[in-house]
Protein backbone atom coordinates (compact mmCIF):
# COMPACT_ATOMS: atom_id res chain seq x y z
CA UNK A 1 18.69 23.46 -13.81
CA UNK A 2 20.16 20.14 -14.48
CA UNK A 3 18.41 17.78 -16.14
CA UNK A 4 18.07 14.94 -13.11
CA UNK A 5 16.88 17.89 -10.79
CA UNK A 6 14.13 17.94 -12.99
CA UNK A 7 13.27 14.47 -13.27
CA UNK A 8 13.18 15.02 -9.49
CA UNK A 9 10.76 17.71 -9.49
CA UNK A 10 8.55 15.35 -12.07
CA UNK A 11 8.99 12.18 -10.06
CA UNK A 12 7.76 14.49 -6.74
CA UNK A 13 4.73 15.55 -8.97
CA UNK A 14 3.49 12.28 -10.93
CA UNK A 15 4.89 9.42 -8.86
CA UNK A 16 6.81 7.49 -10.90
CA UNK A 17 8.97 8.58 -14.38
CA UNK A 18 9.63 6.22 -17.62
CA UNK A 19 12.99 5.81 -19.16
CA UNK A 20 11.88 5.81 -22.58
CA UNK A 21 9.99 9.02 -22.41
CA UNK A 22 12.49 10.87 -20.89
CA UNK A 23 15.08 10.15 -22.81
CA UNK A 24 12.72 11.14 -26.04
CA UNK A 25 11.64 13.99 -24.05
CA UNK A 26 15.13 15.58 -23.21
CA UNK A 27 16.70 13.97 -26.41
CA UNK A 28 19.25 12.15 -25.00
CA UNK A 29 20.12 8.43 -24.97
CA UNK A 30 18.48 5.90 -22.53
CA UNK A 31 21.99 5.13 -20.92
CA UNK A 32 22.09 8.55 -19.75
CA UNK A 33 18.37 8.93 -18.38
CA UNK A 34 19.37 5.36 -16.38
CA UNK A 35 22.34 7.37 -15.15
CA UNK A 36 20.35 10.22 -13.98
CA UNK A 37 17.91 7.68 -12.49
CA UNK A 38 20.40 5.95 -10.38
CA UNK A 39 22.13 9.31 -8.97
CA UNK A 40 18.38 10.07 -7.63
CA UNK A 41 18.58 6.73 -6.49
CA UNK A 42 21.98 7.02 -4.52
CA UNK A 43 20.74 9.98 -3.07
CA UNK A 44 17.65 8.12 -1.50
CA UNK A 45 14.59 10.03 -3.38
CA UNK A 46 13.80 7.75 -6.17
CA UNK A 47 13.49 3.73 -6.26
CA UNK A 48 14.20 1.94 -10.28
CA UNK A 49 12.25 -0.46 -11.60
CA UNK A 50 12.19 -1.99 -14.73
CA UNK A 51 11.78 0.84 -17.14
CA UNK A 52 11.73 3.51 -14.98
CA UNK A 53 11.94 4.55 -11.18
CA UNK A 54 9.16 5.50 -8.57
CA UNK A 55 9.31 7.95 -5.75
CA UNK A 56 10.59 6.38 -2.69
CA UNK A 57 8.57 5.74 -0.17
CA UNK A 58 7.70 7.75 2.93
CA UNK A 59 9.90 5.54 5.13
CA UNK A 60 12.99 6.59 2.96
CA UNK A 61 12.63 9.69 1.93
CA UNK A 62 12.93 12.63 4.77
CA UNK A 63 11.45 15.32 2.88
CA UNK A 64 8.47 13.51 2.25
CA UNK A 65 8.69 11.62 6.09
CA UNK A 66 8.01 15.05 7.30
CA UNK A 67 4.91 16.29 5.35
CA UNK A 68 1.72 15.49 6.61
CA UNK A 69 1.27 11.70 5.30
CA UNK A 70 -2.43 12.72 4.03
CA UNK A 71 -0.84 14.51 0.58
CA UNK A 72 1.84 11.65 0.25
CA UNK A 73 1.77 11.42 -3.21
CA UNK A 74 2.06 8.11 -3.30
CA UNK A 75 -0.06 6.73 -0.95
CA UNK A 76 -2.45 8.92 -2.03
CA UNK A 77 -2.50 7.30 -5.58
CA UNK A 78 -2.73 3.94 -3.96
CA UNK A 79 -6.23 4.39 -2.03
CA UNK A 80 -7.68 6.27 -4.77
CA UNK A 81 -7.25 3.17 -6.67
CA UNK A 82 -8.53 0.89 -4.08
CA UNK A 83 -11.43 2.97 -3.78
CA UNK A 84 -12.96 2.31 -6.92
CA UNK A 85 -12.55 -1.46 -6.21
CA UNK A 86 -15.56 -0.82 -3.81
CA UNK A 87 -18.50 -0.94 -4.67
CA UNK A 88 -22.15 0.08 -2.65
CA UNK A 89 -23.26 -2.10 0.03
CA UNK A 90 -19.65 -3.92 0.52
CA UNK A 91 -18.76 -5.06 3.46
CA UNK A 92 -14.95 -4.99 3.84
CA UNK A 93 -11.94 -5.16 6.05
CA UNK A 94 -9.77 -1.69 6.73
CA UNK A 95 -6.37 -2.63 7.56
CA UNK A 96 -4.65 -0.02 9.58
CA UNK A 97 -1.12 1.99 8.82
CA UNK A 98 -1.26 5.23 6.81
CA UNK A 99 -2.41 4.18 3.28
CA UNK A 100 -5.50 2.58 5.11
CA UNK A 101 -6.24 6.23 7.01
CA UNK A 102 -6.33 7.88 3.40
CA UNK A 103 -8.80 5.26 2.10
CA UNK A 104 -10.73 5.71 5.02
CA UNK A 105 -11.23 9.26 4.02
CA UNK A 106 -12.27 8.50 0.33
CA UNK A 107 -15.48 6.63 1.41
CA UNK A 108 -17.61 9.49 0.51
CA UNK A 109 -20.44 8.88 -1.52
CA UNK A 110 -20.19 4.88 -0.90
CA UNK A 111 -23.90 3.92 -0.25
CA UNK A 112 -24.53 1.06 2.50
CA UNK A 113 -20.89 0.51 2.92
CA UNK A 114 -19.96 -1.42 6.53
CA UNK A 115 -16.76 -1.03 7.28
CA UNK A 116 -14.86 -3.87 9.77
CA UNK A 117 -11.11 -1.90 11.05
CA UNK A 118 -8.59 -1.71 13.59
CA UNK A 119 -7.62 1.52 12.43
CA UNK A 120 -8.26 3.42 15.40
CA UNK A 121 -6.81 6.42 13.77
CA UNK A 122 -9.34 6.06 10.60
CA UNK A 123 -12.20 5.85 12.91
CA UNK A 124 -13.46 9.57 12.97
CA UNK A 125 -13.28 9.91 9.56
CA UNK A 126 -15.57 6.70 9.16
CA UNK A 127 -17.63 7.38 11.07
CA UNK A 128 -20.58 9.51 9.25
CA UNK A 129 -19.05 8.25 5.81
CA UNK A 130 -20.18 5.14 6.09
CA UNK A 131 -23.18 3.26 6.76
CA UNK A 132 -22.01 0.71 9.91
CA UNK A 133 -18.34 0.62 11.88
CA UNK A 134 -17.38 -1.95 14.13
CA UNK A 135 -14.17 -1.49 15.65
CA UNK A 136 -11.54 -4.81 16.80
CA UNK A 137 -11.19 -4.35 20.19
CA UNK A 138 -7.73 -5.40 21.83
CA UNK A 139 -4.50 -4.54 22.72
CA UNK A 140 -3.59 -0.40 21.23
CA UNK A 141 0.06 0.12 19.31
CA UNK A 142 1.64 1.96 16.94
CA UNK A 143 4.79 1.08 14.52
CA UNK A 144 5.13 4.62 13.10
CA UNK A 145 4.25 6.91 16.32
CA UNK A 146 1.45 8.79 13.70
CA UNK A 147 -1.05 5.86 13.47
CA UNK A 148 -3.07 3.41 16.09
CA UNK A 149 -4.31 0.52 16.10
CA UNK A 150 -5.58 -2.82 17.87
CA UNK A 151 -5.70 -6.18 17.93
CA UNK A 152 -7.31 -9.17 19.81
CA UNK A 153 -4.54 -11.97 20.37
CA UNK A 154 -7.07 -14.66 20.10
CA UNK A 155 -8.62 -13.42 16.56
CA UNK A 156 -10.95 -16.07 16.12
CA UNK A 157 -13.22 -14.68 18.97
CA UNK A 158 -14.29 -12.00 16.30
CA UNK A 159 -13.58 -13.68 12.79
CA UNK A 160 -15.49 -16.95 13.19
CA UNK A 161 -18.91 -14.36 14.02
CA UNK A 162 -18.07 -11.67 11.18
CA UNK A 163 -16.70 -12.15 7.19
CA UNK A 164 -16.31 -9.51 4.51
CA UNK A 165 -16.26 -9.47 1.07
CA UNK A 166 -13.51 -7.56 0.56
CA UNK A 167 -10.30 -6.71 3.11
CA UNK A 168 -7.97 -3.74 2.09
CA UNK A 169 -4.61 -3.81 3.77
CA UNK A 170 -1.61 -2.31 3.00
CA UNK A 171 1.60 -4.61 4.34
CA UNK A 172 6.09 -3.85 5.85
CA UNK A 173 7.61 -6.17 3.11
CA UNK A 174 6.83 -8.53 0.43
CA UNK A 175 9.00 -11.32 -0.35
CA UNK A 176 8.80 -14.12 -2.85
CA UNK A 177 10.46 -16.69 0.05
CA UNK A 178 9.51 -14.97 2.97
CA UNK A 179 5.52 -14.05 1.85
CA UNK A 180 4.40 -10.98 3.22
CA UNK A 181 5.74 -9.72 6.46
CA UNK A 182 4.85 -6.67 9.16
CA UNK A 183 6.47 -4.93 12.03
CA UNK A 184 4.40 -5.61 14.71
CA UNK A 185 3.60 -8.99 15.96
CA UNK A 186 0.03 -7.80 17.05
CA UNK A 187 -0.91 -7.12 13.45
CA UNK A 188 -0.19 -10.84 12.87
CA UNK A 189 -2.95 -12.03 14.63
CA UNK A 190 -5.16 -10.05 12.62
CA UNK A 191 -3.19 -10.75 9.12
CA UNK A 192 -3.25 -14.41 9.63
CA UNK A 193 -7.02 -14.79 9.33
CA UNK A 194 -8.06 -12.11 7.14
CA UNK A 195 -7.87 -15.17 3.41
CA UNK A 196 -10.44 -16.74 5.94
CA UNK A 197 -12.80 -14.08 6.59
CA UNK A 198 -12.81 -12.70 3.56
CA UNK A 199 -13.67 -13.26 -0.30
CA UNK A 200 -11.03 -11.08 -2.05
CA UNK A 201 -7.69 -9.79 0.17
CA UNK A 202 -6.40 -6.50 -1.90
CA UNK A 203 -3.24 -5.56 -0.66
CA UNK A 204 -1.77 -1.29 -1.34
CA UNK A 205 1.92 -1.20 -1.85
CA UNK A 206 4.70 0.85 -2.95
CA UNK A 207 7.59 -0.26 -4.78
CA UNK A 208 10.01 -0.15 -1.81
CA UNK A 209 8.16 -3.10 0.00
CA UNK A 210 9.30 -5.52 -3.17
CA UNK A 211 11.59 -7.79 -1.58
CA UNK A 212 11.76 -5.97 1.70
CA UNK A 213 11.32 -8.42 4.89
CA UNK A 214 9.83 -7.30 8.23
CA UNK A 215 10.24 -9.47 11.35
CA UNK A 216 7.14 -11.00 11.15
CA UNK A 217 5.81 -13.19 8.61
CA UNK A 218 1.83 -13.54 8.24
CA UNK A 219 0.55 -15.07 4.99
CA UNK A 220 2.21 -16.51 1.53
CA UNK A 221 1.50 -14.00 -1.68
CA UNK A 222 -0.52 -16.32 -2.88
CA UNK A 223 -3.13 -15.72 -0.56
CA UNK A 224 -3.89 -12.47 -2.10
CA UNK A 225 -6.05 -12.10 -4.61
CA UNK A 226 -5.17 -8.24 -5.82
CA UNK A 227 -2.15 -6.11 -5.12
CA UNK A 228 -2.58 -2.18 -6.17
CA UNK A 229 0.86 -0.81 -6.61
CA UNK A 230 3.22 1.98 -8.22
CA UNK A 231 5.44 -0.53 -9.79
CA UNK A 232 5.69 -3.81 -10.55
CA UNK A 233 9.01 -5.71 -10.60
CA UNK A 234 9.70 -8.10 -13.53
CA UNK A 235 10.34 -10.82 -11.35
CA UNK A 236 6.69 -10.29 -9.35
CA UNK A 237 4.95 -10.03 -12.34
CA UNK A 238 5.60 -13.62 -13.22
CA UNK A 239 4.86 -14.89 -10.12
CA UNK A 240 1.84 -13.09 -10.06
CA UNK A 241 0.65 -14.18 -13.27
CA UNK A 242 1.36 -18.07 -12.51
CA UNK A 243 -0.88 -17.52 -9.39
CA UNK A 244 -3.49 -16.02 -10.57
CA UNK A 245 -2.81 -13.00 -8.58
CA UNK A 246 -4.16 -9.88 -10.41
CA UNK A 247 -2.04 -6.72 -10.66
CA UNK A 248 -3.57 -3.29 -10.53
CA UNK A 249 -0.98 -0.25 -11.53
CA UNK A 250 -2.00 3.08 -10.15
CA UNK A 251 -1.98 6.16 -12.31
């Protein structure tokens, strides 16, 4: 087997891959481990970063598209690291999309937990995990045709009567110029209040949604207070440290 077929099998199996190890690992030079790297790239399976390169995400990768989005690997990775940023009796925002409908399942064990969503998908699995639901109402949608969810168009109706402590989201694209952006110009009306009903706004993301724009933009970066990610681009990482903005790196 060649040797970038099984960095491939490696990045399927831990995520993400790190030039330096490899290349001390198959005892070969850097250059050649960045070569390897970039033909995984090209062929739309792996994403670089500084250092390394993560699996792509589920919106670019086929093979993974087509597996039930539950074992993503990735995603997977994100809400088990969001989970241990809750703590018993929170009371927190669930954003909806797929990352949000793995979190929801990780609630286990969580002891007076309310949870405020409108996941519509996440709701049976909340429900007997946790200690309260309440459920936005609104207009229904989808963006990926495997997830629901709702929103009210008027948003204040619901968040000048209810606040969180925490709000979990996961978000399209995040761009230094353009802030962070979504597909669907319902979830806007629920993105644009959340740094006002809640204390702390932690936002799951993979590497691909660095410097990817969506159509619609909601909220500047700074208005998060976390971001859980695979990666972290050089670039973000100083903008995130001159905000104040703490970065948590799954495992």
């Amino acid at each position: 087997m060649k040797r970038w077929e099984e960095i491939k099998e490696i990045l399927f199996r831990e995520g993400k891959v790190f030039v330096a190890e490899l290349s001390q690992h198959y005892q070969v030079s850097e250059v050649s481990i960045r070569k390897d790297l970039t033909k995984l790239e090209n062929e739309g399976f792996a994403i670089k970063f500084y250092g390394g390169a993560a699996l792509a995400a589920p919106d670019t990768n086929k093979a993974t598209e087509s597996a039930d989005f539950y074992q993503d690997p990735i995603r997977l990775a994100l809400a088990k690291r969001a989970v241990q940023e809750i703590n018993d009796g929170d009371c927190i925002f669930l954003g909806s999309g797929r990352t949000c409908c793995i979190l929801a399942r990780l609630l286990d064990g969580k002891k007076n937990l309310t949870v405020v969503t409108n996941n519509i998908t996440a709701m049976q699995d909340l429900i007997g995990r946790v200690a309260k639901v309440y459920l936005i109402g609104g207009e229904v949608t989808t963006t990926d045709h495997r997830t629901l969810f709702s929103s009210w168009d008027l948003p204040q109706t619901f968040t000048e009567s209810i606040f969180v402590n925490k709000a979990f989201t996961s978000i399209s694209g995040l761009d230094l110029k353009a802030g962070l952006t979504v597909n669907s110009i319902i979830s806007t009306y629920v993105f644009r209040h959340i740094p006002t009903m809640s204390h702390h706004w932690y936002v799951m993301m993979d590497l691909s949604k660095f410097d990817k724009i969506a159509i619609y933009p909601v909220a500047e970066p700074k208005s998060v207070q976390t971001i859980i990610a695979n990666a972290f681009p050089e670039k973000y990482q100083a903008y995130f440290r001159e905000n104040g903005i703490e970065m948590v790196l799954t495992s």
